[in-house]
PDB file of N, CA and C in Angstrom:
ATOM      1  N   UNK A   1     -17.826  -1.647  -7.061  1.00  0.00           N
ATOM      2  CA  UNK A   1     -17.444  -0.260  -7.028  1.00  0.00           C
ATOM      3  C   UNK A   1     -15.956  -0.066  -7.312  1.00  0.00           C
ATOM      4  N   UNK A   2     -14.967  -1.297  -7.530  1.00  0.00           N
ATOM      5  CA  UNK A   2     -13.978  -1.138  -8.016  1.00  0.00           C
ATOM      6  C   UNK A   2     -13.832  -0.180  -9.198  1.00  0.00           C
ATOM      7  N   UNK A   3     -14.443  -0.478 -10.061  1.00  0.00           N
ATOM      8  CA  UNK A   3     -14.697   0.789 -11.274  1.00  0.00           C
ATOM      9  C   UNK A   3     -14.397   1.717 -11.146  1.00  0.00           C
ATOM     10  N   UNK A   4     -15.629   2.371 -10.252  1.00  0.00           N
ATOM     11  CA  UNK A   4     -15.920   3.520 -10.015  1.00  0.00           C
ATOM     12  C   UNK A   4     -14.122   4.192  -9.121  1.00  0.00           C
ATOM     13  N   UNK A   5     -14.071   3.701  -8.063  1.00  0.00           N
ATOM     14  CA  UNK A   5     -12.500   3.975  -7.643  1.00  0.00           C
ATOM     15  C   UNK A   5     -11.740   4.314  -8.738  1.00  0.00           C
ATOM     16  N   UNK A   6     -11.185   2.946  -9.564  1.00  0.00           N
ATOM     17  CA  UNK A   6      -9.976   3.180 -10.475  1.00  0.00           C
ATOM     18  C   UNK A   6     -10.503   4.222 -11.478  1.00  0.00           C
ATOM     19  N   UNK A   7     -11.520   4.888 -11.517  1.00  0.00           N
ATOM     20  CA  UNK A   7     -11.939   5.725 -13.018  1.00  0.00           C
ATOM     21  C   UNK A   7     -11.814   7.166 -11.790  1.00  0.00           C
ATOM     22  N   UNK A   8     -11.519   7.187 -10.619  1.00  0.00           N
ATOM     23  CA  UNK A   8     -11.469   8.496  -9.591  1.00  0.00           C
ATOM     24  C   UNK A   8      -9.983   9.024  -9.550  1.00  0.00           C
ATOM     25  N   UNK A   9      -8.979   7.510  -9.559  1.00  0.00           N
ATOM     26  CA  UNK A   9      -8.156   7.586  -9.585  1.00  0.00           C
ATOM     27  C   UNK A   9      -7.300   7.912 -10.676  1.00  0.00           C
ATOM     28  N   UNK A  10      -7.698   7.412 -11.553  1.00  0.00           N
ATOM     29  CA  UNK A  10      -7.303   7.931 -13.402  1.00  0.00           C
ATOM     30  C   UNK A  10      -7.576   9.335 -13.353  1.00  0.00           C
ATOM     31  N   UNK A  11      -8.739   9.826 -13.427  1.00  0.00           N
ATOM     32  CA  UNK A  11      -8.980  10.848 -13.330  1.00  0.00           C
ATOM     33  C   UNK A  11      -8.141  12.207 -12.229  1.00  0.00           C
ATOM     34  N   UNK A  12      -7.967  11.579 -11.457  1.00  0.00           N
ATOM     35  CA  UNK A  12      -6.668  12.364 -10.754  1.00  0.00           C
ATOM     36  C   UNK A  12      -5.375  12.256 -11.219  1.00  0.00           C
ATOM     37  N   UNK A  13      -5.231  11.126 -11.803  1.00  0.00           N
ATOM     38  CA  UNK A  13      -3.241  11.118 -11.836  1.00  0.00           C
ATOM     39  C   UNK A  13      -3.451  11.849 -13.237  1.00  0.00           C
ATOM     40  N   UNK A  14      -4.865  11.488 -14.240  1.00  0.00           N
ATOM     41  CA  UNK A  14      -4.710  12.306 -15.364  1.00  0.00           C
ATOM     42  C   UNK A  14      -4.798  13.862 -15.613  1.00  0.00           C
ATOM     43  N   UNK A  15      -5.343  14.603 -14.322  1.00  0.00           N
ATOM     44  CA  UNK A  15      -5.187  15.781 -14.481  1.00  0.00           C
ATOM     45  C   UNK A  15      -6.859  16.184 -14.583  1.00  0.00           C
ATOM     46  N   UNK A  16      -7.381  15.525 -14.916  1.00  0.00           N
ATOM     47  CA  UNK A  16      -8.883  15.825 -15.360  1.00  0.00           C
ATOM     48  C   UNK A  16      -9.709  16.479 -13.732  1.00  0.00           C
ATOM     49  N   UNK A  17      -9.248  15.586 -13.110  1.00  0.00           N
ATOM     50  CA  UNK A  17      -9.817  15.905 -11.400  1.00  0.00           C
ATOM     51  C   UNK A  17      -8.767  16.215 -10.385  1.00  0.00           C
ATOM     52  N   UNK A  18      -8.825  17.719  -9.912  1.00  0.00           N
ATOM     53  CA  UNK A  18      -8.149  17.972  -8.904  1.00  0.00           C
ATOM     54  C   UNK A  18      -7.994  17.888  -7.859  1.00  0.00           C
ATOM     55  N   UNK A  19      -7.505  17.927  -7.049  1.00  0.00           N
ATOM     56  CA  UNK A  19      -7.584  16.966  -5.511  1.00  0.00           C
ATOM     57  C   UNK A  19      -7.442  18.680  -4.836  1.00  0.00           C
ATOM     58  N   UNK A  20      -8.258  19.534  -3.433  1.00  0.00           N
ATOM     59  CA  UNK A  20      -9.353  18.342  -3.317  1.00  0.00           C
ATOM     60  C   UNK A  20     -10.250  18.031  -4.057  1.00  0.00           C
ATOM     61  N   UNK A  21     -11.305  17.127  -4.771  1.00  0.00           N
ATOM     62  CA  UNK A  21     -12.443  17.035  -5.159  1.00  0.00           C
ATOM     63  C   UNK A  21     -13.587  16.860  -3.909  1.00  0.00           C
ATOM     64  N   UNK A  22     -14.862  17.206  -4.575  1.00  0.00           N
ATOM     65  CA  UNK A  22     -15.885  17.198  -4.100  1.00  0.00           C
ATOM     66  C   UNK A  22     -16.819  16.005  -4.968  1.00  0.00           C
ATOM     67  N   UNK A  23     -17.788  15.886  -4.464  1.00  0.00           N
ATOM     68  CA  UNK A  23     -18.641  14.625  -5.158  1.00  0.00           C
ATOM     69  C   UNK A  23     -19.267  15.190  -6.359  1.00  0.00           C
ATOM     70  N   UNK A  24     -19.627  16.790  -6.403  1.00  0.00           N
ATOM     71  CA  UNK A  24     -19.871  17.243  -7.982  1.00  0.00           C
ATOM     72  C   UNK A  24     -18.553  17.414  -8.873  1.00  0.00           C
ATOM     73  N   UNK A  25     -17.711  18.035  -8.346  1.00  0.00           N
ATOM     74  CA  UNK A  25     -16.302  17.476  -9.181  1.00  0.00           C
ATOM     75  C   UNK A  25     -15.567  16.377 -10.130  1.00  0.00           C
ATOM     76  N   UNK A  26     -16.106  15.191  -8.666  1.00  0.00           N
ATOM     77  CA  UNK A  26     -15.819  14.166  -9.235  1.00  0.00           C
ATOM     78  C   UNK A  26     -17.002  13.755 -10.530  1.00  0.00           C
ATOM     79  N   UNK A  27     -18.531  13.986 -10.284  1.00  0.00           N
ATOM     80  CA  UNK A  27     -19.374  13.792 -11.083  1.00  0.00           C
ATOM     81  C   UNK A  27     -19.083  14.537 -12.559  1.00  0.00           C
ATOM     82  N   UNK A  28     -18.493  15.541 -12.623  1.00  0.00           N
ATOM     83  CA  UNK A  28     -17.954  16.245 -14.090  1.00  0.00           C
ATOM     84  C   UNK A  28     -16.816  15.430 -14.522  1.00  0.00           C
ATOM     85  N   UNK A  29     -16.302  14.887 -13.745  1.00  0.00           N
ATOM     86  CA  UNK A  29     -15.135  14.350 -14.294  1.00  0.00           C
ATOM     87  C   UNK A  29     -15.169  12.755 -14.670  1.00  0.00           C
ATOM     88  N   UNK A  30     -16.003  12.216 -13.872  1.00  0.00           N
ATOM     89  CA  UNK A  30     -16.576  10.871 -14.440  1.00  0.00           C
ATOM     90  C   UNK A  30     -17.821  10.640 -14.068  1.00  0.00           C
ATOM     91  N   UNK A  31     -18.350  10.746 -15.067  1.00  0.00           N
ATOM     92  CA  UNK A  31     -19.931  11.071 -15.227  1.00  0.00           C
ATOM     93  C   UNK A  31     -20.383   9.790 -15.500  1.00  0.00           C
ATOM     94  N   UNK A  32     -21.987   9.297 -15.425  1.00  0.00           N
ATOM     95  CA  UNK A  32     -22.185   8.015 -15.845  1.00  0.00           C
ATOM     96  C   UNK A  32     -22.364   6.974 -14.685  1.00  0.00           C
ATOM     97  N   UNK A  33     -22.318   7.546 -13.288  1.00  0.00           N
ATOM     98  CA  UNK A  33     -22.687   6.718 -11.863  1.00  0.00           C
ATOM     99  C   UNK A  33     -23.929   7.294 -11.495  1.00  0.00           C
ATOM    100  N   UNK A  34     -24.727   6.401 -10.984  1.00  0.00           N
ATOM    101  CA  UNK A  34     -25.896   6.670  -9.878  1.00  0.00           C
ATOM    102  C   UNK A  34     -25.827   7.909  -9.058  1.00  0.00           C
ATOM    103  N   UNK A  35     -26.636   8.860  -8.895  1.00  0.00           N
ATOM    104  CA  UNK A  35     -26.164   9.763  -8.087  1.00  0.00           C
ATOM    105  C   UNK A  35     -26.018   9.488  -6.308  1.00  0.00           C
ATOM    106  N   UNK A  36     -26.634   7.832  -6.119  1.00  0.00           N
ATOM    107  CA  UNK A  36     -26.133   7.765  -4.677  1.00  0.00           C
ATOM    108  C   UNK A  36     -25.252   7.510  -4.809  1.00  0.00           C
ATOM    109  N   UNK A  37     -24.529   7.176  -5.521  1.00  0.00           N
ATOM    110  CA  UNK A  37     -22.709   6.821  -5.818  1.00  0.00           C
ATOM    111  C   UNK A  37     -21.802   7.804  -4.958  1.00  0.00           C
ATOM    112  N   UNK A  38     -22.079   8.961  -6.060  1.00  0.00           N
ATOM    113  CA  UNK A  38     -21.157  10.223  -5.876  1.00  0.00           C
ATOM    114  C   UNK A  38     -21.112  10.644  -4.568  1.00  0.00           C
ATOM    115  N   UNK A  39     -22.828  10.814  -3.742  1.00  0.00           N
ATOM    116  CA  UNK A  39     -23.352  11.137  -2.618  1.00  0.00           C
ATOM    117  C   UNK A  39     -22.299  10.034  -1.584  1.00  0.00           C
ATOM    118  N   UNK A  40     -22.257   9.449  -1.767  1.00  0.00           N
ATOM    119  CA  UNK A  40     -22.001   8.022  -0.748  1.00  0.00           C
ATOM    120  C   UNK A  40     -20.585   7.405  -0.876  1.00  0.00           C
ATOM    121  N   UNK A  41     -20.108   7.280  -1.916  1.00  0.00           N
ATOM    122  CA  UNK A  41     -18.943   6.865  -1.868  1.00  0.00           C
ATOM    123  C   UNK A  41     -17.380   7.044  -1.272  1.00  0.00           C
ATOM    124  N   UNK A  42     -17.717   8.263  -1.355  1.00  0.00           N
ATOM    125  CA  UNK A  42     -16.443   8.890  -0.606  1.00  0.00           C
ATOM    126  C   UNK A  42     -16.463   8.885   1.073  1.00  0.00           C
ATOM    127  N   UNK A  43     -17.283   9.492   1.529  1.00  0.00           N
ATOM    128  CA  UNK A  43     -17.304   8.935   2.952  1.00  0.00           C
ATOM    129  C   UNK A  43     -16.977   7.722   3.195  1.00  0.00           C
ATOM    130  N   UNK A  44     -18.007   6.718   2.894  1.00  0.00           N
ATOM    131  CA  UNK A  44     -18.074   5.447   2.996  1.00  0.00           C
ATOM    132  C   UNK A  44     -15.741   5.206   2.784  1.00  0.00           C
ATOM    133  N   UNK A  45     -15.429   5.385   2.090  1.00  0.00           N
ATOM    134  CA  UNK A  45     -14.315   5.086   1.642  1.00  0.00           C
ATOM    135  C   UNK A  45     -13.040   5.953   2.452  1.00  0.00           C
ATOM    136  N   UNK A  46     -13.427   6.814   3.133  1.00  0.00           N
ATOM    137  CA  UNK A  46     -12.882   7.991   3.838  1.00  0.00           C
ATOM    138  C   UNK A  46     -11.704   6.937   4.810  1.00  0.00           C
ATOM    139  N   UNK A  47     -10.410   7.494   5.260  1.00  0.00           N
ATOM    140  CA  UNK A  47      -9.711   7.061   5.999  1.00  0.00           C
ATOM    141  C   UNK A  47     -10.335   7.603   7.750  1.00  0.00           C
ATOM    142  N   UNK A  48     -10.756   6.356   8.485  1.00  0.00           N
ATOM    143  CA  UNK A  48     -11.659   6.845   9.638  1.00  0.00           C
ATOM    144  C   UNK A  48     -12.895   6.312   9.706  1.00  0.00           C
ATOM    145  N   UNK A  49     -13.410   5.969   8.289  1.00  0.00           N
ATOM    146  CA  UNK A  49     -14.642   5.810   8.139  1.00  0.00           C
ATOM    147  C   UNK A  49     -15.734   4.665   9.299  1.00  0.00           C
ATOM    148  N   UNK A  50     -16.684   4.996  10.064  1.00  0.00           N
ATOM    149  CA  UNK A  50     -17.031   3.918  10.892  1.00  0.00           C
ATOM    150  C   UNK A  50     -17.468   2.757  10.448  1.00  0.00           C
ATOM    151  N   UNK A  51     -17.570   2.116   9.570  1.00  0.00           N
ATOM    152  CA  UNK A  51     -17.979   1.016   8.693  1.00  0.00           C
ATOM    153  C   UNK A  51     -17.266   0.227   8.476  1.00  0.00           C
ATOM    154  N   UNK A  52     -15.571   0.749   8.661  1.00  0.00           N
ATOM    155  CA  UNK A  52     -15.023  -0.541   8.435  1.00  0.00           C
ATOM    156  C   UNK A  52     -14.563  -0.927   7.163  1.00  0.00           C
ATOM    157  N   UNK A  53     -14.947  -0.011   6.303  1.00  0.00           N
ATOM    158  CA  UNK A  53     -14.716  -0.749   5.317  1.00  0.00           C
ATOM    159  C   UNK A  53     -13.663   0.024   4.285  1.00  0.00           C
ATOM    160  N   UNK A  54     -12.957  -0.009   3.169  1.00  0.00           N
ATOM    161  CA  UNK A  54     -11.980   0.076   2.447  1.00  0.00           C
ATOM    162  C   UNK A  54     -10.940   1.465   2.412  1.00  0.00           C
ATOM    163  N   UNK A  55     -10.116   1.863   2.825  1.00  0.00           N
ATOM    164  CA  UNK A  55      -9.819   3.296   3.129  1.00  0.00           C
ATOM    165  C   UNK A  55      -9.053   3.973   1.652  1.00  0.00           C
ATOM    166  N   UNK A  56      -9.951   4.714   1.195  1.00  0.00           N
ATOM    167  CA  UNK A  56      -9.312   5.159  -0.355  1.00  0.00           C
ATOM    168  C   UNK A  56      -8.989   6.570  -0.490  1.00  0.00           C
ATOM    169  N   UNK A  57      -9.673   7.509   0.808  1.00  0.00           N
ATOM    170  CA  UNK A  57      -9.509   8.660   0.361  1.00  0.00           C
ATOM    171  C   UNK A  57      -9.689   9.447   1.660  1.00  0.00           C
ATOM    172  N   UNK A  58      -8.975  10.375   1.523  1.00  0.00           N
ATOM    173  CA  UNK A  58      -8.936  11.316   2.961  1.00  0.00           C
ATOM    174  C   UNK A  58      -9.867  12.386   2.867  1.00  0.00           C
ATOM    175  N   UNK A  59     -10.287  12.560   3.664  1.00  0.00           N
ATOM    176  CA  UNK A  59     -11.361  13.809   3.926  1.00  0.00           C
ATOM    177  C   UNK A  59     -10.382  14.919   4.272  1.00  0.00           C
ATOM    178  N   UNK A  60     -10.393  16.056   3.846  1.00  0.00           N
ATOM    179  CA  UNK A  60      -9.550  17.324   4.230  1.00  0.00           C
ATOM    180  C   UNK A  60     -10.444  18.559   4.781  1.00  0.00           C
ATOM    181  N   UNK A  61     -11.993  18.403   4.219  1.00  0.00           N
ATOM    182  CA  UNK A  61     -12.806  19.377   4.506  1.00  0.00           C
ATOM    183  C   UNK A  61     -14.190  18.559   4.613  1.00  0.00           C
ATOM    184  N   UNK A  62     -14.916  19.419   5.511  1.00  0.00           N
ATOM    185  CA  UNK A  62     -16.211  18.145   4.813  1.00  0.00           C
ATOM    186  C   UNK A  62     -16.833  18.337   3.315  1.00  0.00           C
ATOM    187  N   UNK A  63     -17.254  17.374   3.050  1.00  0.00           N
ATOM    188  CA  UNK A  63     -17.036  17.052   1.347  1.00  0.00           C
ATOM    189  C   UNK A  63     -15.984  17.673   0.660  1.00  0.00           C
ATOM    190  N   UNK A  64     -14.699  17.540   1.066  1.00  0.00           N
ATOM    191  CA  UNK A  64     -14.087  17.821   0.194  1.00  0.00           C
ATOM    192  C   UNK A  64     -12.948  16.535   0.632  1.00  0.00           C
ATOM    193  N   UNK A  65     -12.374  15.867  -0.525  1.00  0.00           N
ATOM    194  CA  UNK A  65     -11.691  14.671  -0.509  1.00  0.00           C
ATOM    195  C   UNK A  65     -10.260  14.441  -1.404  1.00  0.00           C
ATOM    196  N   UNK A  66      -9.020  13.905  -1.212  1.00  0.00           N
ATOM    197  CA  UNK A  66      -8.150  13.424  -1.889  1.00  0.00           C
ATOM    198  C   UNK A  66      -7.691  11.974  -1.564  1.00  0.00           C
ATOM    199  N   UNK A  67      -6.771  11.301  -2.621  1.00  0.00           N
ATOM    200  CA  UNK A  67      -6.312  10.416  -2.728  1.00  0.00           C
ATOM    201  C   UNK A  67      -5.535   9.913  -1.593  1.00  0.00           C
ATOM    202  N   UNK A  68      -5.801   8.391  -0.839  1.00  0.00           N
ATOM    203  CA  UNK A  68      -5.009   8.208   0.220  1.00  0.00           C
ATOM    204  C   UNK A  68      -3.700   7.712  -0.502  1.00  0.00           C
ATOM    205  N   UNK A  69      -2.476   8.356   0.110  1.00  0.00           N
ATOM    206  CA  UNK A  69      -1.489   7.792  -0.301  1.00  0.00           C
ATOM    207  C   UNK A  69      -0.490   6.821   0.175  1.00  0.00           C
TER     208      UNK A  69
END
């Protein structure tokens, strides 16, 4: 899912995706993932997240998300 990250992140510093994004947002803006991707990824990745696992992006609203900095 590295991919998928760095093509979220391009997509933000390029202007294409505005922060906050949402998981259909992000899906217009890089299209071409599984739709449990879009569904799942961002939580999963959320700063807080109970899983433990990689912290990439802050939740500001529910489903709505930006870049951790």
């Amino acid at each position: 899912m590295k991919a998928f990250a760095s093509e979220i992140y391009a997509a933000v510093r390029g202007g294409r995706l505005k922060e906050p994004f949402t998981a259909d947002t992000a899906r217009r803006a890089c299209p071409g993932w599984a739709d449990a991707t879009y569904r799942v990824f961002f939580n999963k990745h959320r700063v807080g997240n109970p899983g433990g696992t990689t912290e990439l992006f802050v939740r500001v609203a529910p489903g709505r998300f930006k870049l951790k900095n």
